[in-house]
N, C-alpha and C. Protein backbone atom coordinates (compact mmCIF):
# COMPACT_ATOMS: atom_id res chain seq x y z
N UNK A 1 102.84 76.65 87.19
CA UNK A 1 102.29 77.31 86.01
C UNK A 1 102.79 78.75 86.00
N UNK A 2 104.15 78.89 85.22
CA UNK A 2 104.13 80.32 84.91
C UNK A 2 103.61 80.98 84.42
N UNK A 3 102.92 82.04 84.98
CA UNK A 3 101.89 82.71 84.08
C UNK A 3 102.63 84.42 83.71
N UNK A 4 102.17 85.18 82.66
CA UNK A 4 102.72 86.51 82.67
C UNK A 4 101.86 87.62 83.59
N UNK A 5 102.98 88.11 84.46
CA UNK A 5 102.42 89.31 85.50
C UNK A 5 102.81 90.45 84.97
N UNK A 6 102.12 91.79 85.24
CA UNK A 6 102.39 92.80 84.32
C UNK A 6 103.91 93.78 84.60
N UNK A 7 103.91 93.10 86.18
CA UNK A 7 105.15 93.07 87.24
C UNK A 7 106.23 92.48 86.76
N UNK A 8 106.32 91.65 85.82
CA UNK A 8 107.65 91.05 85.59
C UNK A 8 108.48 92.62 85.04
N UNK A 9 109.67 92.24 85.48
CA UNK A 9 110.88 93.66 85.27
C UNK A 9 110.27 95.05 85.88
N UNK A 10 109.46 94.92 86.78
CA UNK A 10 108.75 96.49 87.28
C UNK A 10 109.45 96.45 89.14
N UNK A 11 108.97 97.34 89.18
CA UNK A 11 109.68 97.28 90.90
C UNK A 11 108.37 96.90 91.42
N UNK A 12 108.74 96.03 92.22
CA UNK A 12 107.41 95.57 93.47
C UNK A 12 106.91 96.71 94.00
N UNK A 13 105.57 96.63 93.76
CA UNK A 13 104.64 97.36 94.96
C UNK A 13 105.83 97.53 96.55
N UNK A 14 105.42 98.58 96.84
CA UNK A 14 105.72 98.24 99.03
C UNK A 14 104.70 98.17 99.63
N UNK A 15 104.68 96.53 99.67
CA UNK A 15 103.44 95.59 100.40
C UNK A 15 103.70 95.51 101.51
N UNK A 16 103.00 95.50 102.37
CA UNK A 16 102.92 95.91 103.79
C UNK A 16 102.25 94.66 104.53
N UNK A 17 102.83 93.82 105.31
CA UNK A 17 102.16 92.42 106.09
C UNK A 17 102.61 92.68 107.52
N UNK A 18 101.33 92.45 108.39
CA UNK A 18 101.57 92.41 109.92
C UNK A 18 101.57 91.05 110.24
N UNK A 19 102.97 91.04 110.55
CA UNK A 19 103.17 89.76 111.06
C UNK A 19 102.13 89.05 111.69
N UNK A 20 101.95 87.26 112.39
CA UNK A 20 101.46 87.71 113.18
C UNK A 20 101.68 87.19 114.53
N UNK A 21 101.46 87.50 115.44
CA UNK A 21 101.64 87.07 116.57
C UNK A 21 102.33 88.56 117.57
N UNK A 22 101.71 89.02 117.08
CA UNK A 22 102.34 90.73 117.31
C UNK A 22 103.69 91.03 116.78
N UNK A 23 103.74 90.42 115.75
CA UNK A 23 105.30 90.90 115.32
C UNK A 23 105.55 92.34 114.49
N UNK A 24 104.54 93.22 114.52
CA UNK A 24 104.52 93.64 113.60
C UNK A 24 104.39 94.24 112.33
N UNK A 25 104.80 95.87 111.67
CA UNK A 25 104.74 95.20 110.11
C UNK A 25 105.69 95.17 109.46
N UNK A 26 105.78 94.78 108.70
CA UNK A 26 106.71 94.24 107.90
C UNK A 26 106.47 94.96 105.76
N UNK A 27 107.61 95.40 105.71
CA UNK A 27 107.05 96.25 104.59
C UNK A 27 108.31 95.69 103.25
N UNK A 28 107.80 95.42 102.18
CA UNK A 28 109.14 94.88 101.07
C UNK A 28 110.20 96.12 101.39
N UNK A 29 109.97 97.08 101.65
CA UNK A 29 111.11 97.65 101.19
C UNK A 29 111.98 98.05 102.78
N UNK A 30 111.58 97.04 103.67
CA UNK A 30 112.84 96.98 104.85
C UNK A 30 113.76 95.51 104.22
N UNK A 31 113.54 95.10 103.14
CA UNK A 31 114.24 93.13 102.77
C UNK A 31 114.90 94.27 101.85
N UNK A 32 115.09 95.21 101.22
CA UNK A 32 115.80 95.88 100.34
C UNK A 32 117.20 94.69 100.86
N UNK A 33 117.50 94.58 99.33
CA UNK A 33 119.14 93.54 99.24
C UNK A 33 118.86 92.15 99.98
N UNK A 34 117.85 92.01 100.09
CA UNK A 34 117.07 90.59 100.12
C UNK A 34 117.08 89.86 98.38
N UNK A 35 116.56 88.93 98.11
CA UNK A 35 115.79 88.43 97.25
C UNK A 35 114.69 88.07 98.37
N UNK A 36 113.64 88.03 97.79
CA UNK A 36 112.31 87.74 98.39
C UNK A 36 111.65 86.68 97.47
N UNK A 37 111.08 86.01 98.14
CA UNK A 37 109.74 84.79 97.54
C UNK A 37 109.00 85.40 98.41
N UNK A 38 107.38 86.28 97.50
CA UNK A 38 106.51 86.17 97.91
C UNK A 38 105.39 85.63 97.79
N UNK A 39 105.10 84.95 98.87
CA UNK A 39 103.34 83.78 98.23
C UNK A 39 102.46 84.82 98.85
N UNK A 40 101.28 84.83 98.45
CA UNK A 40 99.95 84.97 98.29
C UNK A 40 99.52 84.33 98.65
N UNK A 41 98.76 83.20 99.79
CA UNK A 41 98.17 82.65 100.02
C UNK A 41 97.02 82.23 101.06
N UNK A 42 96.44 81.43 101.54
CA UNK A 42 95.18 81.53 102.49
C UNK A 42 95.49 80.09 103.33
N UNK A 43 94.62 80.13 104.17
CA UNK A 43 94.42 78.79 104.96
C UNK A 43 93.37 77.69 104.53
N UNK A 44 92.92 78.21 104.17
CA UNK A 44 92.05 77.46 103.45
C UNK A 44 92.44 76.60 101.86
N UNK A 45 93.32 77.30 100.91
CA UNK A 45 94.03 76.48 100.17
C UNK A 45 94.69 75.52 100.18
N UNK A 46 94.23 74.63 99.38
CA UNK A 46 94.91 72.98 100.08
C UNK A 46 96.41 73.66 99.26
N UNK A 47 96.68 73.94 97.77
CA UNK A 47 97.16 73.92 96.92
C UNK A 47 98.61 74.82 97.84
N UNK A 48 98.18 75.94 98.58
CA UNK A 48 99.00 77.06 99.03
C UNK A 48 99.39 76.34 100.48
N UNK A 49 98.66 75.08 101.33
CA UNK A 49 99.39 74.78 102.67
C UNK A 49 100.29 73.59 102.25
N UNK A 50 99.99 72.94 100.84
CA UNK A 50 100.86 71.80 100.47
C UNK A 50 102.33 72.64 100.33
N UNK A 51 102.32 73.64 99.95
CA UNK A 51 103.89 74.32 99.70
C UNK A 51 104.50 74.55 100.88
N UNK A 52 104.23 74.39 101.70
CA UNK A 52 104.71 75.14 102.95
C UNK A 52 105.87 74.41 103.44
N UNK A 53 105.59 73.36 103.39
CA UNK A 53 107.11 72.11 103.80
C UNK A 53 108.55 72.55 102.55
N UNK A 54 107.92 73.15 101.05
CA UNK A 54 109.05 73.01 100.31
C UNK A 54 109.41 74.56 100.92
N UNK A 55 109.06 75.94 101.51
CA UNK A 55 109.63 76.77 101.81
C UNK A 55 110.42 76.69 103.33
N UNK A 56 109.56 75.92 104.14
CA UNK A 56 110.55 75.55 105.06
C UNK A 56 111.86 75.11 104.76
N UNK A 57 112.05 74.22 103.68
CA UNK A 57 113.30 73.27 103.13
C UNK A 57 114.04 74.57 103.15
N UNK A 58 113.46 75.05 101.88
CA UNK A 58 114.35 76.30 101.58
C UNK A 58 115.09 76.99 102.30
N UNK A 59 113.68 78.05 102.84
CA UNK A 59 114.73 78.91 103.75
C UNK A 59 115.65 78.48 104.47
N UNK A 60 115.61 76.80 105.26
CA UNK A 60 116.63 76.32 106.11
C UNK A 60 118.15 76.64 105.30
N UNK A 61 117.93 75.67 103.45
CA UNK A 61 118.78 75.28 102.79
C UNK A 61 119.62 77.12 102.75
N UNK A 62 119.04 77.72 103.20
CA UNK A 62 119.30 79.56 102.22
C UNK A 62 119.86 80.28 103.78
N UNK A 63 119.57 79.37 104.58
CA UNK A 63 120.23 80.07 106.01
C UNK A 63 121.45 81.11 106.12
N UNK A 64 121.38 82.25 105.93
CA UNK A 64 122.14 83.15 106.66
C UNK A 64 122.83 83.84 105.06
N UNK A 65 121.95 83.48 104.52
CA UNK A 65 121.83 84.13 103.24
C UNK A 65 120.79 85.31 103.12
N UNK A 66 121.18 86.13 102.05
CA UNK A 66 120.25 87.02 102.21
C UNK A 66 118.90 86.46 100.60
N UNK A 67 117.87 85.66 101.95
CA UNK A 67 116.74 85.27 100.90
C UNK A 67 115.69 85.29 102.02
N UNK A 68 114.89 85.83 102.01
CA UNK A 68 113.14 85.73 102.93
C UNK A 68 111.81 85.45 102.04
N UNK A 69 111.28 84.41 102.69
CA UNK A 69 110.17 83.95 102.48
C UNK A 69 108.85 84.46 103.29
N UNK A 70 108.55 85.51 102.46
CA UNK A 70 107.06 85.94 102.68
C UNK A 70 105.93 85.90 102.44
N UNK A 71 105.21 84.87 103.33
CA UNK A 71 103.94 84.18 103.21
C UNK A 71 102.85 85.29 103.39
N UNK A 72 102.59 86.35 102.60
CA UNK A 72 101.15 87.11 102.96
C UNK A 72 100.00 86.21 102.58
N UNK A 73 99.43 86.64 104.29
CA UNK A 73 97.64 85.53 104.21
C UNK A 73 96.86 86.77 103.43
N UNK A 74 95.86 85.71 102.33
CA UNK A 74 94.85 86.58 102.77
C UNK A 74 93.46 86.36 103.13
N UNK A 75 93.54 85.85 104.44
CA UNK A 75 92.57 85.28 104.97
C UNK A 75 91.66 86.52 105.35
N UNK A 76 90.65 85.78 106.10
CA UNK A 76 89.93 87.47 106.28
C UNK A 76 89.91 87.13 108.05
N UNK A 77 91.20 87.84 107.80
CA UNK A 77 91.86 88.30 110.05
C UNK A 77 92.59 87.20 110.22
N UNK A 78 93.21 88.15 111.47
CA UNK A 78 94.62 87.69 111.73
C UNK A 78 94.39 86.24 112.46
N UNK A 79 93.35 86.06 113.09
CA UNK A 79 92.76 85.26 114.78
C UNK A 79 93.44 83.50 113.58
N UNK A 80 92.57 83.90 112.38
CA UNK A 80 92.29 82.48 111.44
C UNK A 80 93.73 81.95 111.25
N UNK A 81 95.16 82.75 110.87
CA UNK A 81 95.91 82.14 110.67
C UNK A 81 96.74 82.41 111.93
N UNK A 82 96.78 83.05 113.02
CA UNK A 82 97.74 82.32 114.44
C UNK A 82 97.05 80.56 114.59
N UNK A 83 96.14 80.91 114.82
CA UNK A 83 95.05 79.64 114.83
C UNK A 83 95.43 78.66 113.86
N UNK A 84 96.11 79.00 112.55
CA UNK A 84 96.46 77.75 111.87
C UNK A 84 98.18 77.52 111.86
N UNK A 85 98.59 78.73 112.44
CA UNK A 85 100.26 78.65 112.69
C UNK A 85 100.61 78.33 114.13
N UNK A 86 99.50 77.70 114.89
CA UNK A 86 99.90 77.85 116.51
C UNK A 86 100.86 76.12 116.06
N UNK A 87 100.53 75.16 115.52
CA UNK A 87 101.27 73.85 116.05
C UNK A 87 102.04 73.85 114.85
N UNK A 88 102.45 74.96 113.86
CA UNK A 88 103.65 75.25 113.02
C UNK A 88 104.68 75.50 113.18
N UNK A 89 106.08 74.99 113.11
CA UNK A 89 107.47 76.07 113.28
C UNK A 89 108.17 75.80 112.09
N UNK A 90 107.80 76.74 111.16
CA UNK A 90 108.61 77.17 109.86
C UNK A 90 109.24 78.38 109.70
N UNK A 91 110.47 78.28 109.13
CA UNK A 91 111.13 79.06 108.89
C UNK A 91 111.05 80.27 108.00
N UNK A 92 109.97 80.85 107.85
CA UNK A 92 109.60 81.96 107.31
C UNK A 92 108.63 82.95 108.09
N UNK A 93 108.45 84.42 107.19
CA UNK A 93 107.80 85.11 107.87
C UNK A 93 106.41 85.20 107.16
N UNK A 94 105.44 85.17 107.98
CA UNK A 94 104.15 85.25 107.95
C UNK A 94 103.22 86.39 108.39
N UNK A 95 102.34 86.31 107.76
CA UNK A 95 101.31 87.93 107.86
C UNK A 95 100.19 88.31 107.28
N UNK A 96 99.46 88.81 107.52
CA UNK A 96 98.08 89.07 106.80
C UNK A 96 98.21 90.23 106.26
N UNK A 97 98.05 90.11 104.98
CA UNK A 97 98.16 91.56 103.80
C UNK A 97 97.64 92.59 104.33
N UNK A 98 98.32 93.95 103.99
CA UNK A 98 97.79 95.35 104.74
C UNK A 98 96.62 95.52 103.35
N UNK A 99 95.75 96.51 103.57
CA UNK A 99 95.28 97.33 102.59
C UNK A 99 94.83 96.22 101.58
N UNK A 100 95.11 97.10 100.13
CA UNK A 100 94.72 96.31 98.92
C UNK A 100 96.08 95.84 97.79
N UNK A 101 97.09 94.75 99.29
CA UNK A 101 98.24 94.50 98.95
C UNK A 101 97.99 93.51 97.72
N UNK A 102 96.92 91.84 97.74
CA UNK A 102 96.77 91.37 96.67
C UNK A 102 96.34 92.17 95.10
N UNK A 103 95.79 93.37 95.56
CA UNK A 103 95.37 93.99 94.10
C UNK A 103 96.27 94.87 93.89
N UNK A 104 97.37 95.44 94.39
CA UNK A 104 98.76 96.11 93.74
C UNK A 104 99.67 94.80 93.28
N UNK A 105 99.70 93.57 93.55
CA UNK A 105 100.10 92.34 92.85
C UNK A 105 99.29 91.91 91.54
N UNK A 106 98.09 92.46 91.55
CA UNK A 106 97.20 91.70 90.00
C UNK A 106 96.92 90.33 90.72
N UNK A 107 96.92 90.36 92.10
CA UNK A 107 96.74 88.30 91.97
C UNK A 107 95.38 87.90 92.20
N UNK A 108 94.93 87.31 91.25
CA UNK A 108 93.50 86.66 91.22
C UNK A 108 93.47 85.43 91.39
N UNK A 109 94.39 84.65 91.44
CA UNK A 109 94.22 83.40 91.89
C UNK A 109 95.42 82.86 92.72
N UNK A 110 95.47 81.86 93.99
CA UNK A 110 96.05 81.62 95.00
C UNK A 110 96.70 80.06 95.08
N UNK A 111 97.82 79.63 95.33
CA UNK A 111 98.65 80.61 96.03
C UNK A 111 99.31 80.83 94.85
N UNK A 112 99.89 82.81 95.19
CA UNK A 112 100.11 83.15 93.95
C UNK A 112 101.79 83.57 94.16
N UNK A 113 102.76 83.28 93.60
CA UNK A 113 104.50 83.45 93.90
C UNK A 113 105.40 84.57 92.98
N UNK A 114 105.54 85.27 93.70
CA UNK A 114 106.12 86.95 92.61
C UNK A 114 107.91 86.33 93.40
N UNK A 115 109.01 86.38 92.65
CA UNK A 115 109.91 86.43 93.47
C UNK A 115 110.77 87.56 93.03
N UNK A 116 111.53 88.14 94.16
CA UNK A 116 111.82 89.99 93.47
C UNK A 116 113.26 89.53 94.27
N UNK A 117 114.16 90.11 93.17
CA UNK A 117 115.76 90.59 93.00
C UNK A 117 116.05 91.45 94.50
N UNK A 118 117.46 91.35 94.78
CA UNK A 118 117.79 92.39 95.70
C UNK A 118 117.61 93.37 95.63
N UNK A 119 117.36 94.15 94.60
CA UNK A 119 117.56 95.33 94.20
C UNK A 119 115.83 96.02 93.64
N UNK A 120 114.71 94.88 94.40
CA UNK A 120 113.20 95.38 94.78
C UNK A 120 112.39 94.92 92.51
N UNK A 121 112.91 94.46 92.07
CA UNK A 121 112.82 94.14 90.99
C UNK A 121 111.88 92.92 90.65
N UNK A 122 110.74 92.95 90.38
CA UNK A 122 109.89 91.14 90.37
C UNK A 122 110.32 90.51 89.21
N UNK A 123 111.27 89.47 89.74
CA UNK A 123 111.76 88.58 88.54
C UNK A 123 111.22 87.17 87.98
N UNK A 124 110.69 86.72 88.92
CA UNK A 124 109.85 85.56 88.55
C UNK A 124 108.39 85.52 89.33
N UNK A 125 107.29 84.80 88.38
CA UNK A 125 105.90 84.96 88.95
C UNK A 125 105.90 83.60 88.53
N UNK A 126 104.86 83.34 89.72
CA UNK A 126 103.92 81.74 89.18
C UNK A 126 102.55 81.66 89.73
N UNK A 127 101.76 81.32 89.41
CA UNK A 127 100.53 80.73 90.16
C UNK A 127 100.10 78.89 90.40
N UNK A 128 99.52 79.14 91.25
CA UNK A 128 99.94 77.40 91.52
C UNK A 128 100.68 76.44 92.15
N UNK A 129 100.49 75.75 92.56
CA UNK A 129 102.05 74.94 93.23
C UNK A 129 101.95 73.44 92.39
N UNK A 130 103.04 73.05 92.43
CA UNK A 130 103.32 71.46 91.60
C UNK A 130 104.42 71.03 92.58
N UNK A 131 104.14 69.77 92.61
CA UNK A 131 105.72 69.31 93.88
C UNK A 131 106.84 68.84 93.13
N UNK A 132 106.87 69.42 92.05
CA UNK A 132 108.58 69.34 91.38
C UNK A 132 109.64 70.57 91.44
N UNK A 133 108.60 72.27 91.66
CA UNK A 133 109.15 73.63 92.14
C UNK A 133 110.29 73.23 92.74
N UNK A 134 110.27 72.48 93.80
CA UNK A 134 110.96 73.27 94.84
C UNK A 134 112.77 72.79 94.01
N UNK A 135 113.11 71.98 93.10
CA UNK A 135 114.57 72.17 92.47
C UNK A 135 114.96 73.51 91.87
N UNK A 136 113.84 74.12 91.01
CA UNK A 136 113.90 74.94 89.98
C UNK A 136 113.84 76.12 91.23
N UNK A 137 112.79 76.17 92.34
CA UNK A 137 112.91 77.39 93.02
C UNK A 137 114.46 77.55 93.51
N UNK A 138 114.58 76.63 94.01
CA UNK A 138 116.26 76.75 94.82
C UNK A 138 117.29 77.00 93.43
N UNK A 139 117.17 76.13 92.56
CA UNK A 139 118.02 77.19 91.52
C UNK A 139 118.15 78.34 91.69
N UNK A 140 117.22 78.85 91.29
CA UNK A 140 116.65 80.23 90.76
C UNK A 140 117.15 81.06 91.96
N UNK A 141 117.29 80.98 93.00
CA UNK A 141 117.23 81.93 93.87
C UNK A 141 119.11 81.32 94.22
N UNK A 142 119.55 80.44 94.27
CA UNK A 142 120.89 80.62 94.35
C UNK A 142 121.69 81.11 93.39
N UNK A 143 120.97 81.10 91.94
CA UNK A 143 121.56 82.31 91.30
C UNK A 143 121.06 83.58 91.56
N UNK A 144 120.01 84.24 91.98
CA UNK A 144 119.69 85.08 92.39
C UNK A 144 120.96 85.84 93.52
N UNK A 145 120.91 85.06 94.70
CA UNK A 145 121.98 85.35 95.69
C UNK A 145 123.20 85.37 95.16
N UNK A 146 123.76 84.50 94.30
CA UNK A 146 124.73 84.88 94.06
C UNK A 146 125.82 86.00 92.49
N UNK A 147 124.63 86.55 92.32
CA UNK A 147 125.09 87.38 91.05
C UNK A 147 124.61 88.76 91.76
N UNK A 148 125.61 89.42 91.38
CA UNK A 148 125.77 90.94 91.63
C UNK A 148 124.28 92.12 91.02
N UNK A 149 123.77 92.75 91.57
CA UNK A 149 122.81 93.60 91.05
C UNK A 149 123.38 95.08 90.90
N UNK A 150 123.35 95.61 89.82
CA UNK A 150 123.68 96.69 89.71
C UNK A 150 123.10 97.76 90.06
N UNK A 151 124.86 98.65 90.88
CA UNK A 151 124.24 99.50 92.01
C UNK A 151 123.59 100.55 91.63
């Protein structure tokens, strides 16, 4: 469900996620010349852990490309999602939102997907997951990677 974010064509917030497992934080604007997929999501969402197999696909399919998948939790503490990432190995980075990272996104409902240009730009939003995304996501982001952003 594409919905309109007020973010479309604005520069992303610099959202700030501590990894977890002590990795960390992790801030949008160290992926500068990334494209980024960022979800919004919790452990508790059936809707946001059903996606998780199509970003694994991905990032594998996007290997050594410049594309990162950033899963900010927003669970409430870190303990809840090591605890749900301990018998996980997916290929993305994971983290519990700093501050009042979901409310510099506008996201009120979960799991919520902003995906931002190399060049820190939010070009596509969605809320929701459907299990037909994951063609249209991988489109979208291999044209993403591969068209030039102006310097």
């Amino acid at each position: 469900d594409v919905s309109s974010s007020a973010l479309l064509g604005q520069a992303a917030p610099n959202l700030g996620v501590v990894r977890i497992n002590g990795g960390g934080e992790l801030r949008l604007d160290y992926l500068d010349g990334q494209v980024v997929v960022l979800d919004f999501w919790a452990t508790w969402c059936r809707p946001c852990t059903k996606a998780l197999p199509m970003y694994d696909a991905l990032s594998r399919a996007f290997e050594g490309q410049p594309v990162t998948f950033l899963l900010a939790s927003v669970d409430d503490g870190m303990s809840i999602i090591e605890e749900f990432w301990a018998d996980r190995d997916l290929a993305v980075e994971v983290g519990l939102v700093q501050e009042d990272g979901a409310d510099l996104f506008g996201v009120s409902g979960i799991p919520a997907v902003f995906i931002i240009d190399k060049d820190g730009t939010v070009v596509g939003h969605s809320v929701g997951y459907d299990e037909g995304e994951r063609e249209q996501l991988a489109a979208t982001l291999a044209w993403l990677v591969s068209r030039r952003t102006a310097e």
